[in-house]
PDB file of N, CA and C in Angstrom:
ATOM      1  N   UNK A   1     -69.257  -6.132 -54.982  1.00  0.00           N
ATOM      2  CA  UNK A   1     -68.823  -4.829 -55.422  1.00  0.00           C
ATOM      3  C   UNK A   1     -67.709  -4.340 -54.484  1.00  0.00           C
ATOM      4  N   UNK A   2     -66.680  -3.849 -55.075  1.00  0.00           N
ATOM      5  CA  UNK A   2     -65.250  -3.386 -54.166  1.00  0.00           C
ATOM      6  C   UNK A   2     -65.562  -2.049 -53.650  1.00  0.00           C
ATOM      7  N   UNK A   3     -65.247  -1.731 -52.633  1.00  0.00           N
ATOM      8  CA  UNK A   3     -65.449  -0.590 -52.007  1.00  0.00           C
ATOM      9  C   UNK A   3     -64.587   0.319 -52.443  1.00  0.00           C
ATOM     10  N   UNK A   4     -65.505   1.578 -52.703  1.00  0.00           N
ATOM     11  CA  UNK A   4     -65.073   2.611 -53.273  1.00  0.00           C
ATOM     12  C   UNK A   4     -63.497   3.097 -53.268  1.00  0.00           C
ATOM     13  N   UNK A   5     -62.850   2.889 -52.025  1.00  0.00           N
ATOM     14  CA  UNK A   5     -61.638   3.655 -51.526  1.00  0.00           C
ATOM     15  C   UNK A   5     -60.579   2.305 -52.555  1.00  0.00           C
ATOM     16  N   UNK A   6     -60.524   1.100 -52.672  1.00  0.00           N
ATOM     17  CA  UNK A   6     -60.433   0.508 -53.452  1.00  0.00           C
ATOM     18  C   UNK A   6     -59.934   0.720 -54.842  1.00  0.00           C
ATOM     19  N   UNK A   7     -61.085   1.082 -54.939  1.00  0.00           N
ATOM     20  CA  UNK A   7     -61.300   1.832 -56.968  1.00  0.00           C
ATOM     21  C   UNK A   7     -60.273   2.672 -57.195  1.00  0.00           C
ATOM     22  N   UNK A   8     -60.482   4.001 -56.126  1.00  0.00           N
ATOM     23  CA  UNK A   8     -59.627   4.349 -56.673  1.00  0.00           C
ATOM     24  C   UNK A   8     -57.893   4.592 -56.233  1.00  0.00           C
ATOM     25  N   UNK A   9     -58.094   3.859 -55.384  1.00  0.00           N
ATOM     26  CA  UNK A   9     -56.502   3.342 -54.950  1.00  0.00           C
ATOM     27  C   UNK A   9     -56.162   2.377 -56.573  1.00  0.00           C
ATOM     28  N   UNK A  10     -56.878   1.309 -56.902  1.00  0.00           N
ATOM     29  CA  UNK A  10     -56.411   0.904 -58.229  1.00  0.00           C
ATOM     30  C   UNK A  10     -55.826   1.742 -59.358  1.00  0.00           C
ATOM     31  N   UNK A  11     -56.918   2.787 -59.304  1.00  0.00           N
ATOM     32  CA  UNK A  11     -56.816   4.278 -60.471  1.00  0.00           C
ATOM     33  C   UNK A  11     -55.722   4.690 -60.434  1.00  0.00           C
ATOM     34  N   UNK A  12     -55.407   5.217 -59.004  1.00  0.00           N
ATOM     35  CA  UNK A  12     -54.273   6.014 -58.973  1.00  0.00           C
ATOM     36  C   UNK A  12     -52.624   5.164 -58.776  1.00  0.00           C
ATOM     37  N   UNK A  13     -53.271   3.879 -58.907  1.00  0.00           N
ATOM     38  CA  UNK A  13     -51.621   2.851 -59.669  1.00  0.00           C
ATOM     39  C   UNK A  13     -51.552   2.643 -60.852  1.00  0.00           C
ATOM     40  N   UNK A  14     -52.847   2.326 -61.227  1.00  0.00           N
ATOM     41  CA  UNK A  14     -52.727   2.309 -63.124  1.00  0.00           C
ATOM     42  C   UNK A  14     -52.265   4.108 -63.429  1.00  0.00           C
ATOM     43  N   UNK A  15     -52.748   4.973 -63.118  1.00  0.00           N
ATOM     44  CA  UNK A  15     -51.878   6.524 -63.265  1.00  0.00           C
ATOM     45  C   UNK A  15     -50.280   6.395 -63.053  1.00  0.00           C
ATOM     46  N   UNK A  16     -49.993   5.614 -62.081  1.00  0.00           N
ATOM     47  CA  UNK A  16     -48.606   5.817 -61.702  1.00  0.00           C
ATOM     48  C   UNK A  16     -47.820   4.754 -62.772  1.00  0.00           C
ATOM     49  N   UNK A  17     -48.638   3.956 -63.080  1.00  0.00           N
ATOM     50  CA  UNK A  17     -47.808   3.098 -64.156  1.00  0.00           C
ATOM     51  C   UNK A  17     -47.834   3.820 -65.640  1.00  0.00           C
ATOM     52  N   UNK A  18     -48.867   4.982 -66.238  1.00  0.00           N
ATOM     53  CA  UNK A  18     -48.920   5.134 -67.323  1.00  0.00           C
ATOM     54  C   UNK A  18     -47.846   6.379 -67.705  1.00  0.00           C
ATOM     55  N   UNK A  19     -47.687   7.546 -66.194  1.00  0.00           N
ATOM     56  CA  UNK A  19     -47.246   8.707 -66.409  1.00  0.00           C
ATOM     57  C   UNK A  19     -45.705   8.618 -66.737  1.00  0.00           C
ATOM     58  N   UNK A  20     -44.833   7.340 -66.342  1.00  0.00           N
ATOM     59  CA  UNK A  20     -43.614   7.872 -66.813  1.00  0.00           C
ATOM     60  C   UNK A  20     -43.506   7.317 -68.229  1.00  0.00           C
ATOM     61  N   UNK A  21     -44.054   6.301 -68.890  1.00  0.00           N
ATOM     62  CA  UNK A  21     -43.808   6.036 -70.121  1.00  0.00           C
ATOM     63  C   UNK A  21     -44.389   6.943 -70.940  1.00  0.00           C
ATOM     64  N   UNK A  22     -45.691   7.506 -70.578  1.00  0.00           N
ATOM     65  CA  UNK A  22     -45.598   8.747 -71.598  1.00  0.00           C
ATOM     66  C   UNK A  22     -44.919  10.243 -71.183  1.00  0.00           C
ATOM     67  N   UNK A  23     -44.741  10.590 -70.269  1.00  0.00           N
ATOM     68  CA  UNK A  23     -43.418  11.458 -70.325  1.00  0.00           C
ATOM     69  C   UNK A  23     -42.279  10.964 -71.189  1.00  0.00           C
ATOM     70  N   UNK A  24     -41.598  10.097 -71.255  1.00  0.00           N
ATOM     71  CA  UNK A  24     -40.410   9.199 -71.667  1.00  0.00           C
ATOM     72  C   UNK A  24     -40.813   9.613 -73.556  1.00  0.00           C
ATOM     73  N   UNK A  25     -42.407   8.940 -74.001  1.00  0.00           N
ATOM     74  CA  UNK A  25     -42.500   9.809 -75.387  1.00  0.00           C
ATOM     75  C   UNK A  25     -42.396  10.925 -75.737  1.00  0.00           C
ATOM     76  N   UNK A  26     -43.373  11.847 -74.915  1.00  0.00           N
ATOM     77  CA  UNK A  26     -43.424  12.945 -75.248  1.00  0.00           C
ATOM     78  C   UNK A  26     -41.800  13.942 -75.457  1.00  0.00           C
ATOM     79  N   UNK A  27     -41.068  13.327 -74.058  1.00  0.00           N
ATOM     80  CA  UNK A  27     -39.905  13.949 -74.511  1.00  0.00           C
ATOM     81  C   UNK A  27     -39.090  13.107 -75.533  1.00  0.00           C
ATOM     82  N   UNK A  28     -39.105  12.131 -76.121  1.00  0.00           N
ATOM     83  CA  UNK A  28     -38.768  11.781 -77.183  1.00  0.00           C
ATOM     84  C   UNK A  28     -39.005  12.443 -78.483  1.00  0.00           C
ATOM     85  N   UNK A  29     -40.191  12.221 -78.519  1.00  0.00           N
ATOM     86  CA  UNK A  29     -40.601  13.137 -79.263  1.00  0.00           C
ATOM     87  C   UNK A  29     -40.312  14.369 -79.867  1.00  0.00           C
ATOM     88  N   UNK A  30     -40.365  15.457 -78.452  1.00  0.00           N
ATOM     89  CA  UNK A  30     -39.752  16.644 -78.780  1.00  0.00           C
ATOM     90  C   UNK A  30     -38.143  16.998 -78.445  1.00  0.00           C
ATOM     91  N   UNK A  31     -37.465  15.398 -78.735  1.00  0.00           N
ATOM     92  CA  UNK A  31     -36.189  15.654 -78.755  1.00  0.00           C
ATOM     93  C   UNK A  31     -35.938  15.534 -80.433  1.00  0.00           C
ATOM     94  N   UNK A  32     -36.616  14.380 -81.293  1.00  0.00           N
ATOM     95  CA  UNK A  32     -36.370  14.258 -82.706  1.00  0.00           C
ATOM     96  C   UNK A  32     -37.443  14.931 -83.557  1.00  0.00           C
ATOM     97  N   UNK A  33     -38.465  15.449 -82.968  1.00  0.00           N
ATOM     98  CA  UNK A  33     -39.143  16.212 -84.044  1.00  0.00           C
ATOM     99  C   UNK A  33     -38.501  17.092 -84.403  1.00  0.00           C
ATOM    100  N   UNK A  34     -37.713  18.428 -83.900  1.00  0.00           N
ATOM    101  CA  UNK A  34     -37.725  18.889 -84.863  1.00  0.00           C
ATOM    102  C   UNK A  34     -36.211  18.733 -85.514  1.00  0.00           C
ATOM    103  N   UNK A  35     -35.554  17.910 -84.825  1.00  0.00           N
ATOM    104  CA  UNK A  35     -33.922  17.671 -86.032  1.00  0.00           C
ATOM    105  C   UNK A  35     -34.724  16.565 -87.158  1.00  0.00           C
ATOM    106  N   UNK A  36     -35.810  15.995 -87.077  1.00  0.00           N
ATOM    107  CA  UNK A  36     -36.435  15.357 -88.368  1.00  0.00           C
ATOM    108  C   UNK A  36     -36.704  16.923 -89.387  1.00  0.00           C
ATOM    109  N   UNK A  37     -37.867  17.075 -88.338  1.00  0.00           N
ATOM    110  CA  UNK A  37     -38.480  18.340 -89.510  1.00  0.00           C
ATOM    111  C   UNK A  37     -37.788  19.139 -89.945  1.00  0.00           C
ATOM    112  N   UNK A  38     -36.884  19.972 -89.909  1.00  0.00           N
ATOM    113  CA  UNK A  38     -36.011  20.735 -90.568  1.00  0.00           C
ATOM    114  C   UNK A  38     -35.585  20.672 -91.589  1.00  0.00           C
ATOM    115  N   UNK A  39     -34.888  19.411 -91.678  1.00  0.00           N
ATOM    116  CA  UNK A  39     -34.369  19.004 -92.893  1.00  0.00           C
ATOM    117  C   UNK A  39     -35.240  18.462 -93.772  1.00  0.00           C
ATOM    118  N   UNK A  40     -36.107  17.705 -93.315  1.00  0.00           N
ATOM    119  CA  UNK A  40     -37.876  17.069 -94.093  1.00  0.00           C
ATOM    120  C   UNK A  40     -37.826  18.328 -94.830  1.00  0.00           C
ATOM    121  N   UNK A  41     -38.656  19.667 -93.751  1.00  0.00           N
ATOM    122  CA  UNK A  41     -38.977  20.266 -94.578  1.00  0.00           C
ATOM    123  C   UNK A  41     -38.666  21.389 -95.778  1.00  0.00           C
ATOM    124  N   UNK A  42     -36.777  21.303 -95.647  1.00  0.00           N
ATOM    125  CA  UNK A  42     -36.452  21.721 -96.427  1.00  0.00           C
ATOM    126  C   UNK A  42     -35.857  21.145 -97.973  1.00  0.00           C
ATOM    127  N   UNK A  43     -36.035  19.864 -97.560  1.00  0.00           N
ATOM    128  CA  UNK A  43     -35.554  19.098 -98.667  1.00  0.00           C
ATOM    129  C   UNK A  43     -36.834  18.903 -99.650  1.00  0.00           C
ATOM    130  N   UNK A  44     -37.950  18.833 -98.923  1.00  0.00           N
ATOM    131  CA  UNK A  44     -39.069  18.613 -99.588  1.00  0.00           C
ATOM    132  C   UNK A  44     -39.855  20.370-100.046  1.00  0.00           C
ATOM    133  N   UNK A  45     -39.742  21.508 -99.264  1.00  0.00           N
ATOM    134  CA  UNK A  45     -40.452  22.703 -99.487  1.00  0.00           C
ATOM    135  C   UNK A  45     -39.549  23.308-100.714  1.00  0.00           C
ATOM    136  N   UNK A  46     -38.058  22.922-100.677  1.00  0.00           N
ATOM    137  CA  UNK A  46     -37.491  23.921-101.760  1.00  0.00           C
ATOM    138  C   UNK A  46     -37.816  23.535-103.191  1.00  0.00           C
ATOM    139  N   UNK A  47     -37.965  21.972-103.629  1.00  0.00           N
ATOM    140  CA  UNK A  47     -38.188  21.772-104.835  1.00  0.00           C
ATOM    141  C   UNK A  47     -39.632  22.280-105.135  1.00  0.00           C
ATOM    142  N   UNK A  48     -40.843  21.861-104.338  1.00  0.00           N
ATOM    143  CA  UNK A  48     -42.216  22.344-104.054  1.00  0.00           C
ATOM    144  C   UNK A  48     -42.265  23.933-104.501  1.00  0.00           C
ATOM    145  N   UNK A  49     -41.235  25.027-104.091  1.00  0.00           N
ATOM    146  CA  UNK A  49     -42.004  26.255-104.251  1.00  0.00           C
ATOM    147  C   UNK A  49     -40.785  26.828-105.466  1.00  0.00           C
ATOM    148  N   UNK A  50     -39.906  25.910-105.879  1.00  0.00           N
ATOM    149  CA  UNK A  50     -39.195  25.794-107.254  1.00  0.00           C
ATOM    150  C   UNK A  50     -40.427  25.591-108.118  1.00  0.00           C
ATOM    151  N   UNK A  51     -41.102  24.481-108.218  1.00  0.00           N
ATOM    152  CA  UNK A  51     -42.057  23.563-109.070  1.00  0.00           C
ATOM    153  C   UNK A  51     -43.465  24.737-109.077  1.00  0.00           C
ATOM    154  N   UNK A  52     -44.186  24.847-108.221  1.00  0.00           N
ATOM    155  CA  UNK A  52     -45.361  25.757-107.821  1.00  0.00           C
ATOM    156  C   UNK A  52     -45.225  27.146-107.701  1.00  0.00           C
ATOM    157  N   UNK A  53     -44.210  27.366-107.288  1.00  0.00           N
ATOM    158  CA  UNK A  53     -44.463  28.932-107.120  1.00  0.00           C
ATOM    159  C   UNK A  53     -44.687  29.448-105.405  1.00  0.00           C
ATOM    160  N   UNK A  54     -44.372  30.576-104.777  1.00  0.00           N
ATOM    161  CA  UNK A  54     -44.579  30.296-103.709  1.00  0.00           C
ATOM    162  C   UNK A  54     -45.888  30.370-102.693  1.00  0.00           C
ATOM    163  N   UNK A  55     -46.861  30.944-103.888  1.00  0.00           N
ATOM    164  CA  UNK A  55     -48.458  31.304-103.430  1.00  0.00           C
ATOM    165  C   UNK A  55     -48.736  29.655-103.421  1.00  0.00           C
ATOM    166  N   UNK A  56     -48.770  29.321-104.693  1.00  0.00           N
ATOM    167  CA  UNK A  56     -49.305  27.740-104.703  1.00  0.00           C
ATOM    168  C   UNK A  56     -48.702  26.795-103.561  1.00  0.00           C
ATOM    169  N   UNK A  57     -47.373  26.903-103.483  1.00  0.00           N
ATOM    170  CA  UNK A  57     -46.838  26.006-102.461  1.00  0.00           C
ATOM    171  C   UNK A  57     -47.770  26.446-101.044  1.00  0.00           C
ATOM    172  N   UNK A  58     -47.919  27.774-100.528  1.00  0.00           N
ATOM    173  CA  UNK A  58     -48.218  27.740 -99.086  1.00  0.00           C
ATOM    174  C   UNK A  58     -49.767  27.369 -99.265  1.00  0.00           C
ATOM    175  N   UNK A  59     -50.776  27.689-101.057  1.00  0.00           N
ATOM    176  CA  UNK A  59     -52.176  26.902-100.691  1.00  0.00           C
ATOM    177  C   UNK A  59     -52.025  25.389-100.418  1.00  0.00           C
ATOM    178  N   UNK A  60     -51.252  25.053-101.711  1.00  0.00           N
ATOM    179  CA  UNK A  60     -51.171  23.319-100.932  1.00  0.00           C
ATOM    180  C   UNK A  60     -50.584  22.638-100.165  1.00  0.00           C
ATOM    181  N   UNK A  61     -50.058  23.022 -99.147  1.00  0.00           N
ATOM    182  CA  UNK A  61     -49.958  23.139 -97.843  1.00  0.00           C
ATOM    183  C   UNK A  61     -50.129  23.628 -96.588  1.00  0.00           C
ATOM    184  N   UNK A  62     -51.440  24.749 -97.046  1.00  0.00           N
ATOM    185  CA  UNK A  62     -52.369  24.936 -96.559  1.00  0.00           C
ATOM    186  C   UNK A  62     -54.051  23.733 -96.137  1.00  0.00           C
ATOM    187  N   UNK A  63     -54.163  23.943 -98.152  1.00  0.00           N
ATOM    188  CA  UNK A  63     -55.015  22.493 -98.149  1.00  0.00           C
ATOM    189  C   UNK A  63     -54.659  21.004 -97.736  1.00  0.00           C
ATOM    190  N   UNK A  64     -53.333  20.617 -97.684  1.00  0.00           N
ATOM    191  CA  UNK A  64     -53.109  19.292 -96.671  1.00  0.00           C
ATOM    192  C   UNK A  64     -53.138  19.418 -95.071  1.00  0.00           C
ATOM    193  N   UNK A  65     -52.874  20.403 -95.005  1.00  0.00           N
ATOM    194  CA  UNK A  65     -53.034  20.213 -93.558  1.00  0.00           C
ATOM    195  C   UNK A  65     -54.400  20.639 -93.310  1.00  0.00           C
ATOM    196  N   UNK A  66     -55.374  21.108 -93.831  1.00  0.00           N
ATOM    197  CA  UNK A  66     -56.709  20.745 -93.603  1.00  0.00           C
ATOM    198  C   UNK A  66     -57.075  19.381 -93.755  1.00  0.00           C
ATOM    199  N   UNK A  67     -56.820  19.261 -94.689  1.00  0.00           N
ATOM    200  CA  UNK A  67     -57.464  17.343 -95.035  1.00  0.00           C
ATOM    201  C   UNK A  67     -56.772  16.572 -93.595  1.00  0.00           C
ATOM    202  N   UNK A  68     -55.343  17.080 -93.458  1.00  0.00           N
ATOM    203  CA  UNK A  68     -55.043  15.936 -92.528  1.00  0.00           C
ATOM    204  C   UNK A  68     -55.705  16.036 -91.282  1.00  0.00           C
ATOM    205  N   UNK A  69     -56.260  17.560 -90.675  1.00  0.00           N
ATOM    206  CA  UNK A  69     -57.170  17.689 -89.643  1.00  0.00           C
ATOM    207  C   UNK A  69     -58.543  17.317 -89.620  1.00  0.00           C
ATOM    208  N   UNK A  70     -58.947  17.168 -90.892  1.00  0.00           N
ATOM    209  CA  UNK A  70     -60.646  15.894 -90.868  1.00  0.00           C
ATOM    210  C   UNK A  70     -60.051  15.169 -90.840  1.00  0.00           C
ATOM    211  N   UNK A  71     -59.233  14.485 -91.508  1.00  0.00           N
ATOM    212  CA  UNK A  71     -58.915  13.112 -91.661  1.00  0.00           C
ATOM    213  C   UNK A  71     -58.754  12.268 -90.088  1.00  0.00           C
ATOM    214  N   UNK A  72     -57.980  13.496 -89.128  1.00  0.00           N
ATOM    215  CA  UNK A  72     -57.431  13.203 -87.860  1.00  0.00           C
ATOM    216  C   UNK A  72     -58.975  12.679 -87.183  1.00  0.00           C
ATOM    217  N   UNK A  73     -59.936  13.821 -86.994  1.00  0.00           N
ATOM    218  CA  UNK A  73     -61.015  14.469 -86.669  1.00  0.00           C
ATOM    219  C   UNK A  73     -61.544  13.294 -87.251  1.00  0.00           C
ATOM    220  N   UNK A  74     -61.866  12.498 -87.806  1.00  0.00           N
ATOM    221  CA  UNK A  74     -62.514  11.595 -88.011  1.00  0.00           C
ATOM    222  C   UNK A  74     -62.176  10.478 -87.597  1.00  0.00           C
ATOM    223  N   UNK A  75     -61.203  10.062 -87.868  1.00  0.00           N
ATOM    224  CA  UNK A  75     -60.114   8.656 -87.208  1.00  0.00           C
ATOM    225  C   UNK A  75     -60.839   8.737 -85.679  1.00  0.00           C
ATOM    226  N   UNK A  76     -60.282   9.788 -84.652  1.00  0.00           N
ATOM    227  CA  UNK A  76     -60.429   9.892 -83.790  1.00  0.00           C
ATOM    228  C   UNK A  76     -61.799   9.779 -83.156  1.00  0.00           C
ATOM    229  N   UNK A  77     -63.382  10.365 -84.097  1.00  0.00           N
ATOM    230  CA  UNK A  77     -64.121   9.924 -83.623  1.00  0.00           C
ATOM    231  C   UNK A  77     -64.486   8.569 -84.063  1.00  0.00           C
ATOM    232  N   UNK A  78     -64.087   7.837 -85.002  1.00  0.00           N
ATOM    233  CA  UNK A  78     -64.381   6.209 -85.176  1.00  0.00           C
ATOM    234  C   UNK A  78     -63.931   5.764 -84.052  1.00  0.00           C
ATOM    235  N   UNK A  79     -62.150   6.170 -83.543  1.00  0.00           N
ATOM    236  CA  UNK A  79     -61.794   5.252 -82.720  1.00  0.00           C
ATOM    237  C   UNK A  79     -62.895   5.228 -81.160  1.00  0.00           C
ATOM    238  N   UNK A  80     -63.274   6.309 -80.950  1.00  0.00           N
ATOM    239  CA  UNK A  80     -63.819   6.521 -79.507  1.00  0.00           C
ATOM    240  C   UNK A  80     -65.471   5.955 -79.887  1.00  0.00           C
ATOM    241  N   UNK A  81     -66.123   5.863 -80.965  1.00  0.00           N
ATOM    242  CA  UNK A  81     -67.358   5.463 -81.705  1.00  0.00           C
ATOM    243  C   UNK A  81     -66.760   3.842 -81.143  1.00  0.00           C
ATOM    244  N   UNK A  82     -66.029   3.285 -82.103  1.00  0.00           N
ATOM    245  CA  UNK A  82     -65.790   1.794 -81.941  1.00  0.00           C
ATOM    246  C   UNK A  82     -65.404   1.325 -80.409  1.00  0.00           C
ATOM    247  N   UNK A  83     -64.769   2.381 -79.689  1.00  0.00           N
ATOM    248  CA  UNK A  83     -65.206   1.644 -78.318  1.00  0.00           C
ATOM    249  C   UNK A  83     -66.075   1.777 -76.875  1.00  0.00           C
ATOM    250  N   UNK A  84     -67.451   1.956 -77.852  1.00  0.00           N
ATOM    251  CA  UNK A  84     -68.274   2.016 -76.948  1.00  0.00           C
ATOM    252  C   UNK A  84     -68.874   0.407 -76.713  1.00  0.00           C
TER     253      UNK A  84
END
């Protein structure tokens, strides 16, 4: 068994290897999210509340983004379920 001081000297290199690649996403991320979404969602919301109306458009897109939060909410506990 490796002695404690060990452990987490390992820990805190696997930390130092994980933190700049996900910084590097995250600001990726919130460099193209929203010049994606903007235009996504206007190319896609104007025909939507043309077609529906604008009560209907904000329920069903109300109701997807519920589904997509079980949907998430579930994924997420399979994934952490499957690796026990």
């Amino acid at each position: 068994m490796p002695p404690p001081c060990r452990t987490a000297a390992a820990g805190a290199d696997a930390d130092a290897l994980v933190r700049p690649t996900t910084t590097g996403i995250v600001a990726a991320f919130g460099v193209f999210m929203p010049v994606l979404a903007v235009p996504l969602g206007t190319a896609l919301g104007g025909p939507l509340v043309v077609g529906l109306g604008a009560r209907r458009t904000l329920l069903v897109s109300a109701a997807s983004v519920a589904v997509l939060g079980v949907a998430a909410a579930g994924a997420a506990r399979a994934g952490r379920n499957s690796g026990r």
